[in-house]
N, C-alpha and C. Protein backbone atom coordinates (compact mmCIF):
# COMPACT_ATOMS: atom_id res chain seq x y z
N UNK A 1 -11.20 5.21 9.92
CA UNK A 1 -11.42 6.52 10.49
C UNK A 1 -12.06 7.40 9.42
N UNK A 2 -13.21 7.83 9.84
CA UNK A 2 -13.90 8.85 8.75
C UNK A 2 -13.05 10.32 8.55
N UNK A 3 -12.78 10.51 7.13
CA UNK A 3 -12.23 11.14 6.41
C UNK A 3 -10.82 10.88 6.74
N UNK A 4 -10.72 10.35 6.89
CA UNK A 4 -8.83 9.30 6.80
C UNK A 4 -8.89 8.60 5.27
N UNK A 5 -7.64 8.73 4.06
CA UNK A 5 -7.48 7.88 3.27
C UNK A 5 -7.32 6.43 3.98
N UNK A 6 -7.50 5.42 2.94
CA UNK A 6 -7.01 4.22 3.39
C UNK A 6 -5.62 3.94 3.18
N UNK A 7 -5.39 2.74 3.85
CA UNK A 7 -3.74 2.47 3.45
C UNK A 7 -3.37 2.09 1.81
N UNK A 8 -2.39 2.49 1.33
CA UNK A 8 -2.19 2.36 -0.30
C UNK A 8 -1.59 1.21 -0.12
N UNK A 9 -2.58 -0.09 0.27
CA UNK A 9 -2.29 -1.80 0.25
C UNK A 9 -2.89 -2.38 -0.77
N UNK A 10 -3.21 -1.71 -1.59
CA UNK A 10 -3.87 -2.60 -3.13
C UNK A 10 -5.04 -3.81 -2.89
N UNK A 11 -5.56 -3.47 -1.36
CA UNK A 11 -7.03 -3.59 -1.26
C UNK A 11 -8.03 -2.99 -1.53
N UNK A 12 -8.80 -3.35 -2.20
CA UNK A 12 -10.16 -2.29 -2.91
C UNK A 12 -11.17 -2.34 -1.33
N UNK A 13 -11.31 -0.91 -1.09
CA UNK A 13 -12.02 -0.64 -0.21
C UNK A 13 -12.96 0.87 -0.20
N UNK A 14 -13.49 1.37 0.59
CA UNK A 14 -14.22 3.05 0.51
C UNK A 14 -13.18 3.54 0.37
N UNK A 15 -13.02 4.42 -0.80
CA UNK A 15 -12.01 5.51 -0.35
C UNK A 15 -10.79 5.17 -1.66
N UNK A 16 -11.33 4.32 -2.01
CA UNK A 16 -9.70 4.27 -3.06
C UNK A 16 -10.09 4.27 -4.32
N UNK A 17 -9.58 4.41 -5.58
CA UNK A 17 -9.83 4.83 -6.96
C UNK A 17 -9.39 3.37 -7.36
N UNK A 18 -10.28 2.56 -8.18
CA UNK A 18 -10.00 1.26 -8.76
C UNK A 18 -9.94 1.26 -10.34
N UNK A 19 -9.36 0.40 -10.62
CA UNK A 19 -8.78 0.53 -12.20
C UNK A 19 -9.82 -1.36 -12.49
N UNK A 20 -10.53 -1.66 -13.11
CA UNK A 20 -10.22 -2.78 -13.32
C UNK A 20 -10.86 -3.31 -14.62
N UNK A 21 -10.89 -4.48 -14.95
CA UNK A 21 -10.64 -5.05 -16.14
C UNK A 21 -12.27 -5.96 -16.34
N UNK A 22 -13.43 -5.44 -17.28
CA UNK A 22 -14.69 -6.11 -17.09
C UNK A 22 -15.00 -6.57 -18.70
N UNK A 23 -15.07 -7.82 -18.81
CA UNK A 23 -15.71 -7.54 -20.34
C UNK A 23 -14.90 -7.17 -21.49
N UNK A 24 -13.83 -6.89 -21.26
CA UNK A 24 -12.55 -6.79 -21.94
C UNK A 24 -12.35 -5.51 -22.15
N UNK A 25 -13.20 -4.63 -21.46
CA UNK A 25 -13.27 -2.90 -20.77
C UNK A 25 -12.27 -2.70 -20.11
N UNK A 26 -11.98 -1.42 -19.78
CA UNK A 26 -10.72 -1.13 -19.01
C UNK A 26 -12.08 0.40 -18.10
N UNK A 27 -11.38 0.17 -16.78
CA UNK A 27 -13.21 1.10 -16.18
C UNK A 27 -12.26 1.47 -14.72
N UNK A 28 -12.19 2.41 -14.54
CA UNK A 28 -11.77 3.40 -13.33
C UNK A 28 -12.78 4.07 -13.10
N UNK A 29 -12.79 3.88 -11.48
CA UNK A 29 -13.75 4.54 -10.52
C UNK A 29 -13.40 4.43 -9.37
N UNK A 30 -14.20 4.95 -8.62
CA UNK A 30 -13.96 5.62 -6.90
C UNK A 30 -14.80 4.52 -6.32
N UNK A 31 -14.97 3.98 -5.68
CA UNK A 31 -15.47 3.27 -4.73
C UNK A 31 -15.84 3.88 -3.18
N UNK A 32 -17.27 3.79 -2.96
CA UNK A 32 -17.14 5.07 -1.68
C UNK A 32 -18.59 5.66 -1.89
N UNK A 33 -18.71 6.72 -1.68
CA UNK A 33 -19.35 7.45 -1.68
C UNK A 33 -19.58 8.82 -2.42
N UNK A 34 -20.48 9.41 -3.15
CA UNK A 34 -19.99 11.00 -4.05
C UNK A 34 -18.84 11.83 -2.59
N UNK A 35 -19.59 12.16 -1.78
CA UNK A 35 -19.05 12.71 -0.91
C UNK A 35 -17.88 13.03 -0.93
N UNK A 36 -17.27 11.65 -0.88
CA UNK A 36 -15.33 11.43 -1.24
C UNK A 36 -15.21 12.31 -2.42
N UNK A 37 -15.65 11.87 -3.52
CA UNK A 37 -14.89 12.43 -4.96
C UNK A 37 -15.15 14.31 -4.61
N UNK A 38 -15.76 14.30 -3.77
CA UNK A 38 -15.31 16.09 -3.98
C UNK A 38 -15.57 17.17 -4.85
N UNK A 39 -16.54 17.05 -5.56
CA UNK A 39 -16.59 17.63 -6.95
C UNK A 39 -16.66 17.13 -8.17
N UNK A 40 -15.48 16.11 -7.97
CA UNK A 40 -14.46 15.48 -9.22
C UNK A 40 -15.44 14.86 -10.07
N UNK A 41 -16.38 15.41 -11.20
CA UNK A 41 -17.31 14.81 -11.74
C UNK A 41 -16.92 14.04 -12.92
N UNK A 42 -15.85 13.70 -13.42
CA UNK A 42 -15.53 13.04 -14.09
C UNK A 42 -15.34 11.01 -13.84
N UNK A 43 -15.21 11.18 -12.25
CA UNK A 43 -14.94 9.99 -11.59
C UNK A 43 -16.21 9.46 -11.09
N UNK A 44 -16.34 8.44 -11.86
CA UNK A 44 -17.63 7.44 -11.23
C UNK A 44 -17.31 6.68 -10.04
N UNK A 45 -18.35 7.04 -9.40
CA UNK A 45 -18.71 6.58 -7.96
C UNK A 45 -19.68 5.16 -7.83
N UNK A 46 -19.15 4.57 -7.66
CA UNK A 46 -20.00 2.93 -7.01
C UNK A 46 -19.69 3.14 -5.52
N UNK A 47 -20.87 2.63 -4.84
CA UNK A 47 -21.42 2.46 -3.62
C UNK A 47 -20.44 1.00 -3.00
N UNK A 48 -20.39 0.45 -1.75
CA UNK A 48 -19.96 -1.07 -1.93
C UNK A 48 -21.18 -1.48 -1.70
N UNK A 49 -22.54 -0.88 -1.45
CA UNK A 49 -23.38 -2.10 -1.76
C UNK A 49 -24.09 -2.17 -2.98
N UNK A 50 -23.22 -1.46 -4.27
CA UNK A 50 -23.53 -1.75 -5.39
C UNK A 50 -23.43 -3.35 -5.93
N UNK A 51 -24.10 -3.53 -6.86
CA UNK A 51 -23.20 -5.01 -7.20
C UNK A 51 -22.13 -5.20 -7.46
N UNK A 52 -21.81 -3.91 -8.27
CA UNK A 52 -20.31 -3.82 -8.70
C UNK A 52 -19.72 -3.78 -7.61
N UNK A 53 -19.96 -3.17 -6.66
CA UNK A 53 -19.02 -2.36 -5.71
C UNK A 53 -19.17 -3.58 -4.78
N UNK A 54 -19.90 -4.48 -4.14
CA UNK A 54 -20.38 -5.70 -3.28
C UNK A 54 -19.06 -6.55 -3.86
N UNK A 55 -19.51 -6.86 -5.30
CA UNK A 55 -18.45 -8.39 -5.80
C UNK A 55 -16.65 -7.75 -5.49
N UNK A 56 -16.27 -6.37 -5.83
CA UNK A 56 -14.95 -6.54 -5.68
C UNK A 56 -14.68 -5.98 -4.29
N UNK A 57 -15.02 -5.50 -3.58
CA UNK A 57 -14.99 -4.80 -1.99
C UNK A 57 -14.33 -6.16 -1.31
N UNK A 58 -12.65 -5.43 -1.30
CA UNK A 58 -12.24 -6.27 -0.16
C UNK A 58 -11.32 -6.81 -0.83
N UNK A 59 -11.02 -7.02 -2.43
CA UNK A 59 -10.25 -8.29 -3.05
C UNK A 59 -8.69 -7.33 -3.33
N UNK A 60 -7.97 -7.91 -3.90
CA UNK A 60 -6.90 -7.33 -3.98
C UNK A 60 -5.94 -7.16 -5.32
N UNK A 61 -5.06 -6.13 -5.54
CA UNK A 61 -5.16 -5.73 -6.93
C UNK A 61 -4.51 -7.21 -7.41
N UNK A 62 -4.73 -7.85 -8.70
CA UNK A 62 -4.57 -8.73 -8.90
C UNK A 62 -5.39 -10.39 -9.00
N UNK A 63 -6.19 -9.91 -8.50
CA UNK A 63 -7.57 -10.83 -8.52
C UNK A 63 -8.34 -11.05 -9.38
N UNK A 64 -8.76 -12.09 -9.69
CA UNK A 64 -9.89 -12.14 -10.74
C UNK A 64 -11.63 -12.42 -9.60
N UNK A 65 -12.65 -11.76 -10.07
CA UNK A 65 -13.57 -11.68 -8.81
C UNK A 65 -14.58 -12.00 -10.09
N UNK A 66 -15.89 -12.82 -9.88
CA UNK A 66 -16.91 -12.92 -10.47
C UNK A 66 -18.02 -12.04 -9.92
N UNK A 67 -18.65 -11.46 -10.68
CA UNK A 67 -19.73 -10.44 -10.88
C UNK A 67 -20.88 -10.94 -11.07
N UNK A 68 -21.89 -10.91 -10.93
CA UNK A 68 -23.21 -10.92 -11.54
C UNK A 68 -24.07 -9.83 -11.52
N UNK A 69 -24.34 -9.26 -12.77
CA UNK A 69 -24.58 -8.09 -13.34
C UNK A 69 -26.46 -8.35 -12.53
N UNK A 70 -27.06 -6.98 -12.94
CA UNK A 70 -28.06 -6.69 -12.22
C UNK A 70 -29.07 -7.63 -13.36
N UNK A 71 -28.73 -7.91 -14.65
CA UNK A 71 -29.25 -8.61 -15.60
C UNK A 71 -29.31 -10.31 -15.57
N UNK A 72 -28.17 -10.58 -14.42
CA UNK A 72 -28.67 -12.05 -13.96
C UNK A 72 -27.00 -12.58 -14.72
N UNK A 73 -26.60 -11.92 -15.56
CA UNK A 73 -25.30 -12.23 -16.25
C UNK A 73 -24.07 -12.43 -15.15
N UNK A 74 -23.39 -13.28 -16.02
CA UNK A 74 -22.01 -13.37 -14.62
C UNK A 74 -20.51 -12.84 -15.44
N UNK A 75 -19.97 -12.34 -15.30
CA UNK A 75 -18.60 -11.53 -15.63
C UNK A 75 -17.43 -11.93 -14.70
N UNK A 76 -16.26 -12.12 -15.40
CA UNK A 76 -15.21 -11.85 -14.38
C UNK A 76 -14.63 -10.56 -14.30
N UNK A 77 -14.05 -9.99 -13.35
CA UNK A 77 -13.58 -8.65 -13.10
C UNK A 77 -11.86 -8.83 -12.56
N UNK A 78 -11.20 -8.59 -13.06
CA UNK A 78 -9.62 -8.27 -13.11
C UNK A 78 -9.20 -6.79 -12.61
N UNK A 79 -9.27 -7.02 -10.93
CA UNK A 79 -8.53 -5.58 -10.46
C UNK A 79 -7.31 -5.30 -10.96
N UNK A 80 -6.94 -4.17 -11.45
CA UNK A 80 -5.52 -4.12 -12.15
C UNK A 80 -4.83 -2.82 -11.56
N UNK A 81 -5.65 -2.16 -10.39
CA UNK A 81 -5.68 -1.34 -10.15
C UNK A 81 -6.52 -0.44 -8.84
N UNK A 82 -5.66 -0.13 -7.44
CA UNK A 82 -6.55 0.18 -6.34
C UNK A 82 -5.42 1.39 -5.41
N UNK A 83 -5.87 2.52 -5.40
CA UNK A 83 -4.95 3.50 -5.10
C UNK A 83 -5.50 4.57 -3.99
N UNK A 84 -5.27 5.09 -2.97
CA UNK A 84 -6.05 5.92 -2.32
C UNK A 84 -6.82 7.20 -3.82
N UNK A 85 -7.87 7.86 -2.65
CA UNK A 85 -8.13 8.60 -3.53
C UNK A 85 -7.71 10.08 -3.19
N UNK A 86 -7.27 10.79 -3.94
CA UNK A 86 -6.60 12.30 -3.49
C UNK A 86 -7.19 13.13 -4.40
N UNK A 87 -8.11 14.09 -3.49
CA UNK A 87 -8.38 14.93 -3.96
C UNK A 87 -8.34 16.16 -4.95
């Protein structure tokens, strides 16, 4: 439902703030759209038809998900982290 949070089920989907683990990085962001974040310019926004946002869309906190960077590189990604987002 548009402008409904999602359910806080530790599925990475539009709408929820993800924590996860790239490269041995630690990287929180919004998943979604600017729209969602509201202002909040501190919070990076990935698209899901980013690559980033494509490879983990859908997986669940606890997953390890393979990436392939826009450079042709392949990464694993460790959700550690998927929470509605509140304004």
């Amino acid at each position: 439902v548009v402008g409904e949070a999602p359910p806080d089920d530790g599925v990475v989907e539009p709408g929820m703030v993800v924590k996860i683990s790239l490269a041995g990085k630690e990287r929180t962001f919004l998943l979604g759209n600017r729209e969602i974040a509201d202002g909040d310019d501190d919070l990076e926004v990935y698209s899901t038809e980013s690559p980033l946002g494509s490879a983990i869309h859908g997986s669940r906190v606890g997953d390890t998900v393979d990436y392939t960077a826009p450079n042709g590189k392949s990464f694993p990604i460790e959700i550690r982290k998927a929470t509605p987002y509140k304004a």
